[in-house]
C-alpha atoms as a PDB file:
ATOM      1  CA  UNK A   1       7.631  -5.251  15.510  1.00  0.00           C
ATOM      2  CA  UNK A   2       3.792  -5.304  15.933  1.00  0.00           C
ATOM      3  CA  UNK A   3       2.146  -7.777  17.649  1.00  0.00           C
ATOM      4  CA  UNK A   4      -2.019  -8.085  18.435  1.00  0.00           C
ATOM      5  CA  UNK A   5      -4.465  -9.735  19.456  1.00  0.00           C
ATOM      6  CA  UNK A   6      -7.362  -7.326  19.614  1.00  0.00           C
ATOM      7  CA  UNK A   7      -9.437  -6.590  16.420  1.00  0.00           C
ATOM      8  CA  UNK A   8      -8.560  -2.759  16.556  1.00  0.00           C
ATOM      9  CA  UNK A   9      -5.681  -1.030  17.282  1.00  0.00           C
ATOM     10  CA  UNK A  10      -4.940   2.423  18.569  1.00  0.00           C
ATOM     11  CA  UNK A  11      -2.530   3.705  16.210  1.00  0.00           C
ATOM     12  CA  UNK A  12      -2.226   5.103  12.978  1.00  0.00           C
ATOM     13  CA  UNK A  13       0.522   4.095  10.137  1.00  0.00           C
ATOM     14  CA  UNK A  14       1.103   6.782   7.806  1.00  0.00           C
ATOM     15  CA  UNK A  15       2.410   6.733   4.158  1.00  0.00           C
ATOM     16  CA  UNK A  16       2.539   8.938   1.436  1.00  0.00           C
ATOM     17  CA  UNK A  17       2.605   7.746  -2.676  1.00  0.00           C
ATOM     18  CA  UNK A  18       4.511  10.355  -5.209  1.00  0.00           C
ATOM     19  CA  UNK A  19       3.109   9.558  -8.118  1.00  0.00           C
ATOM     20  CA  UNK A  20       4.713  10.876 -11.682  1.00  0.00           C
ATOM     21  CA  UNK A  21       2.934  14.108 -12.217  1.00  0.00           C
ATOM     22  CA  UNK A  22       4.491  15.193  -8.580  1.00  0.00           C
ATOM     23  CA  UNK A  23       1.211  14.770  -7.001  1.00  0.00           C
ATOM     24  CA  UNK A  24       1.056  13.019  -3.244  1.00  0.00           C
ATOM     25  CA  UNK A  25      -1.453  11.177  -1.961  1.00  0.00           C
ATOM     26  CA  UNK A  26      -1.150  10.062   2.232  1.00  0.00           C
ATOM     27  CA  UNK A  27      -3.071   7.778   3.594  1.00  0.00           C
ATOM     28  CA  UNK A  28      -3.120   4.743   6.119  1.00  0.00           C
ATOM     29  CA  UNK A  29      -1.007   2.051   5.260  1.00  0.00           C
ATOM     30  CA  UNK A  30       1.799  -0.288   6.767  1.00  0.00           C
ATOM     31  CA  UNK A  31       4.975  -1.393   4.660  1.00  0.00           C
ATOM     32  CA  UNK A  32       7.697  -3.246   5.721  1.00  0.00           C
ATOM     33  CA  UNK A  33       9.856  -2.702   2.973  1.00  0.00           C
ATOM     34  CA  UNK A  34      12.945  -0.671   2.551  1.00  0.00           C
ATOM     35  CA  UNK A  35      12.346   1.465  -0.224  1.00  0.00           C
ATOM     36  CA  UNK A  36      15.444   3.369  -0.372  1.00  0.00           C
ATOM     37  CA  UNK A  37      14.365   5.669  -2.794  1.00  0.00           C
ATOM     38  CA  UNK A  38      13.896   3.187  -5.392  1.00  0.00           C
ATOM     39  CA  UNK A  39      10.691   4.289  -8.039  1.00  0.00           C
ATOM     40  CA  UNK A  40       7.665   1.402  -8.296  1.00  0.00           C
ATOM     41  CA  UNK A  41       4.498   1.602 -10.663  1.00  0.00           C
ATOM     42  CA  UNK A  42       1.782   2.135  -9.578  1.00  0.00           C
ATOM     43  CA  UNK A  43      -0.852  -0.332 -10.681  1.00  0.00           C
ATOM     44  CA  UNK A  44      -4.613  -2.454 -10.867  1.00  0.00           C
ATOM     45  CA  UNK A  45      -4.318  -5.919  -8.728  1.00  0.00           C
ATOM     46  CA  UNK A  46      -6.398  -7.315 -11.956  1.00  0.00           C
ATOM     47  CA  UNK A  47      -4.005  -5.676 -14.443  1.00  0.00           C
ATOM     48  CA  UNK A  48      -0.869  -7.661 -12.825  1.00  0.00           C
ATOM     49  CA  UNK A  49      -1.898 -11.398 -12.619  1.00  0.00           C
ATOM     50  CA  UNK A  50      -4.534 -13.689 -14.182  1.00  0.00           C
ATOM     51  CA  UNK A  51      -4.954 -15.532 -10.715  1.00  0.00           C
ATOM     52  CA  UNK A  52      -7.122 -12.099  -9.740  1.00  0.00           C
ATOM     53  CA  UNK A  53     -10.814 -11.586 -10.476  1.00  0.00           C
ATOM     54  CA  UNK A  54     -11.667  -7.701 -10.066  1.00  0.00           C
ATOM     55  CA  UNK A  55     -13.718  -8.285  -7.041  1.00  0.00           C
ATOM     56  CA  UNK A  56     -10.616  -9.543  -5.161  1.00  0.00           C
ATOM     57  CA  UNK A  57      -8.818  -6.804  -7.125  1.00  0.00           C
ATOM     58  CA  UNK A  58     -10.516  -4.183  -5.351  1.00  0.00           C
END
């Protein structure tokens, strides 16, 4: 659980993205799903609903 009321905090979440080629990419991030292993695609915000500009995309 993570809890705050400050508008920093002092740690770092780590995740890493395999993407098909075998290439990873790590970089700050917070999930709170269970993966499990399972495979997702990888996609554009603007590319998956028509609710999205590309400025909120981004």
């Amino acid at each position: 659980m993570l809890t705050l009321e400050a508008s920093t905090i002092d740690r770092r979440f780590i995740d890493k993205v395999i993407l098909g080629n075998g290439k990873t990419l790590v970089g700050n991030a917070i999930n709170g799903f269970q993966m499990n292993g399972s495979i997702f695609p990888l996609v554009f915000g603007k590319e998956v609903t028509d609710r999205c500009n590309e400025h909120s995309a981004k």
